[in-house]
Protein backbone atom coordinates (compact mmCIF):
# COMPACT_ATOMS: atom_id res chain seq x y z
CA UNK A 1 5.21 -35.52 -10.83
CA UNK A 2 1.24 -35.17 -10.42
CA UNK A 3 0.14 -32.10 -8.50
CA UNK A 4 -2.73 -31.45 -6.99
CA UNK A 5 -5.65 -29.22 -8.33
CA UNK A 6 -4.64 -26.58 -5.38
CA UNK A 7 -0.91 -26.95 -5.84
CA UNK A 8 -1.54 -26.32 -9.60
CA UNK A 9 -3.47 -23.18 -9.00
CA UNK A 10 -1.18 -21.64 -6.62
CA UNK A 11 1.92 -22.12 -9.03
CA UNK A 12 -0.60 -20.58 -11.98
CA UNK A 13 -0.62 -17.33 -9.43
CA UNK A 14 2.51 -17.40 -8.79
CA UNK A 15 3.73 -17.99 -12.17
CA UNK A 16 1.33 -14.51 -12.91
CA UNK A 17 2.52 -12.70 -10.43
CA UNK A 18 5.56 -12.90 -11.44
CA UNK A 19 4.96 -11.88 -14.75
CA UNK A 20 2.65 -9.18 -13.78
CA UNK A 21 5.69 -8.20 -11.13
CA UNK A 22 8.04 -7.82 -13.79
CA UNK A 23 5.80 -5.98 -16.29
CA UNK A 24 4.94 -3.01 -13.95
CA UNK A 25 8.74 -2.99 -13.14
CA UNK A 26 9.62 -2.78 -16.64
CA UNK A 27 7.22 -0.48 -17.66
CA UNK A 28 8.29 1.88 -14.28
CA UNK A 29 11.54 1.72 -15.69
CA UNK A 30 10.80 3.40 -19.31
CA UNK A 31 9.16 6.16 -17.36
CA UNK A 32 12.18 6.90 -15.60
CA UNK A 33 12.70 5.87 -12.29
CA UNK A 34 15.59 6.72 -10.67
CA UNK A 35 18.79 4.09 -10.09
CA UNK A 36 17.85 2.98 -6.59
CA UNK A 37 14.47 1.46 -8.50
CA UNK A 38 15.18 -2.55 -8.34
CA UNK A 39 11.47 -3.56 -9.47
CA UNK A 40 11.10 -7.87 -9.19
CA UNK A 41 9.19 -9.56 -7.12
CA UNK A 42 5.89 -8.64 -5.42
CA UNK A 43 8.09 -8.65 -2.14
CA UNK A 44 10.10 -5.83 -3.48
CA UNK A 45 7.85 -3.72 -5.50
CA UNK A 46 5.83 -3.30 -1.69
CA UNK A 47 9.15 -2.32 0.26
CA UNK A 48 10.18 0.01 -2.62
CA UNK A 49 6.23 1.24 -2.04
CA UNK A 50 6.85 2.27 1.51
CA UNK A 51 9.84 3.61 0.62
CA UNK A 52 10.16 7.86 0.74
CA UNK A 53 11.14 8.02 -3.10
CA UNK A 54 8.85 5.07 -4.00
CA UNK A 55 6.07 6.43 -2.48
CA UNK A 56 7.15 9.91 -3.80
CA UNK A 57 7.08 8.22 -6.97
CA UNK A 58 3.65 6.73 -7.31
CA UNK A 59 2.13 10.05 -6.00
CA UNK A 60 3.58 12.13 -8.54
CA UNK A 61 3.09 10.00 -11.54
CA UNK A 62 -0.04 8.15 -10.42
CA UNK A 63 1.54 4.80 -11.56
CA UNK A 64 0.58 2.03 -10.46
CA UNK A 65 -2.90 3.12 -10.90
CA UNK A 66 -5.67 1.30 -8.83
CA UNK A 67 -6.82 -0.92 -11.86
CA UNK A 68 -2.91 -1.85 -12.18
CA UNK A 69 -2.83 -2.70 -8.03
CA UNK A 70 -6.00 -4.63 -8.31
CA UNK A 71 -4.42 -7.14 -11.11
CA UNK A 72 -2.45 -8.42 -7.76
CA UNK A 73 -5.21 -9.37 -5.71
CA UNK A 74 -5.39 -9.53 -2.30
CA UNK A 75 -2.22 -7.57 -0.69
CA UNK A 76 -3.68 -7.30 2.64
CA UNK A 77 -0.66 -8.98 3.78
CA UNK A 78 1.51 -6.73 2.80
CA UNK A 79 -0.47 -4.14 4.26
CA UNK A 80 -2.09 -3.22 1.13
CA UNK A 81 -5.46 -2.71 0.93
CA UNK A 82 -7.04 -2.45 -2.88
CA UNK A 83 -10.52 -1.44 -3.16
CA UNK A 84 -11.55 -3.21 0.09
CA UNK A 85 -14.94 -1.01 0.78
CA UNK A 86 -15.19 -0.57 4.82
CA UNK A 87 -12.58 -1.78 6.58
CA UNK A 88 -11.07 -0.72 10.73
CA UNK A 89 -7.72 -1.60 11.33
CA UNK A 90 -5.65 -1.47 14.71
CA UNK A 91 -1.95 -0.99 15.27
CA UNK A 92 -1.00 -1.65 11.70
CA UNK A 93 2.43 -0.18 11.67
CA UNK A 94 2.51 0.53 8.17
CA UNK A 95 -0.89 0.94 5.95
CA UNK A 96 -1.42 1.37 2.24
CA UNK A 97 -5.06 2.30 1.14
CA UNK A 98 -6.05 1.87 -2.70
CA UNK A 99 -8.72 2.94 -4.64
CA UNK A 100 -12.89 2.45 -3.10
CA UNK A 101 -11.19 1.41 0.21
CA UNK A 102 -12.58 3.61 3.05
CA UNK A 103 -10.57 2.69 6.61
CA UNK A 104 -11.30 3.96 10.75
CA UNK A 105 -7.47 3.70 11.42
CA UNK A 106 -6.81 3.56 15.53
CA UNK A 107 -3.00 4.02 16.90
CA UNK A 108 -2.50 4.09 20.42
CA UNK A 109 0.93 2.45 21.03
CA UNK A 110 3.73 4.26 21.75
CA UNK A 111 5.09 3.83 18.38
CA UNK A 112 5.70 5.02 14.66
CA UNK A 113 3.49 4.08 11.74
CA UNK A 114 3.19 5.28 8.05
CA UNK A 115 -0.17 5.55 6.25
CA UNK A 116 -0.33 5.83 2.83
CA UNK A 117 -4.13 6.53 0.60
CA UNK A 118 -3.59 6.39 -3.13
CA UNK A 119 -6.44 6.79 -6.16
CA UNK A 120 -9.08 8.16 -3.98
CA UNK A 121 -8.96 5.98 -0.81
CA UNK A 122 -10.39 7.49 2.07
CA UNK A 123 -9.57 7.14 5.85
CA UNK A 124 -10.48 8.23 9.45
CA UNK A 125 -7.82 8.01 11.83
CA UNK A 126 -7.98 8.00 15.60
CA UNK A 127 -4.47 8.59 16.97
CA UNK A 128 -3.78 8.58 20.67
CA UNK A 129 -1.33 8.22 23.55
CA UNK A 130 2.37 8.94 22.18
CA UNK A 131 1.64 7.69 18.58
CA UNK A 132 3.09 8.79 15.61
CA UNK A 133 1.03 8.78 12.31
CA UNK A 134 3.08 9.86 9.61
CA UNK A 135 0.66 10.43 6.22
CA UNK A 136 1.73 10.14 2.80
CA UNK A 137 -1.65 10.60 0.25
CA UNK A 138 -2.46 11.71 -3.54
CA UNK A 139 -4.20 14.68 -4.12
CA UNK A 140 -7.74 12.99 -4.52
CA UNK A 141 -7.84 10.77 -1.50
CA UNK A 142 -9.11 11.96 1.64
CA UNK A 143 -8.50 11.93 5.24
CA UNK A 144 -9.73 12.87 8.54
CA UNK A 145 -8.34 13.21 12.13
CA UNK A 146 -8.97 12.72 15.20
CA UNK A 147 -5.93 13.76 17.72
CA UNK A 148 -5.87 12.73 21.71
CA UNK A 149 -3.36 12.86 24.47
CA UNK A 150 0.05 13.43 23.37
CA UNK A 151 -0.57 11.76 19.56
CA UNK A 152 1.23 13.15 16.94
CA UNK A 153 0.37 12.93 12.92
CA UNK A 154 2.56 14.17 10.35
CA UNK A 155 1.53 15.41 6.87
């Protein structure tokens, strides 16, 4: 079978993500993570992120570190954001800033969302209406708010 220079590329990344994937779950692992720590895939390594004892996790042992984050590339997808300068997101329901990311953040909806700044990541938000910001953030990162109407952000 003859594949393309594109297809051969993207199974290259994916073939190192994978590998990169397992890595930072195996090395997790030796530092002790608790049972309900899976690791795998990209996929799961981001929901066990934005998990409470993930999340817990990576602020109190500062692993992944930013330089580890940024050997994925691009997460923006997953709603990871890894050294991504000045950026303004809307609505995002569920946030993770990295590293020399600053963000404006703006909730309005009537809704729930979950912010996370790791490694010195810095963020304005701008929470309004009936919204719910819940914040989760390292000791070095940085954040300021900006409350209106009946807005509600939890630290």
């Amino acid at each position: 079978m003859i594949f393309s220079e594109q297809e051969s590329r993207l199974k290259y990344k994916a073939m190192k993500d994978k590998e990169l994937s397992q890595n930072v779950s195996q090395h997790i692992k030796s530092m002790g993570a608790c049972g309900r720590f899976k690791g795998g895939s990209i996929e799961r390594l981001v929901e066990q992120l934005f998990s409470p004892y993930g999340i817990e996790w990576v602020i109190k042992y500062g692993y992944p570190d930013a330089k580890t984050f940024a050997k994925f590339g691009d997460l923006s997808q997953y709603g990871i954001y890894i050294n991504a300068g000045d950026i303004t997101l809307s609505e995002c329901e569920r946030i993770c800033l990295i590293g020399k990311t600053r963000a404006t953040l703006t909730f309005e909806e009537t809704k729930g969302y979950k912010v996370i700044l790791l490694h010195g990541a810095d963020a304005t938000i701008n929470a309004s209406g009936f919204s719910v910001v819940r914040i989760e953030k390292d000791e070095i990162s940085t954040i300021k708010i900006n409350k209106s109407g009946f807005a509600k952000v939890l630290q």
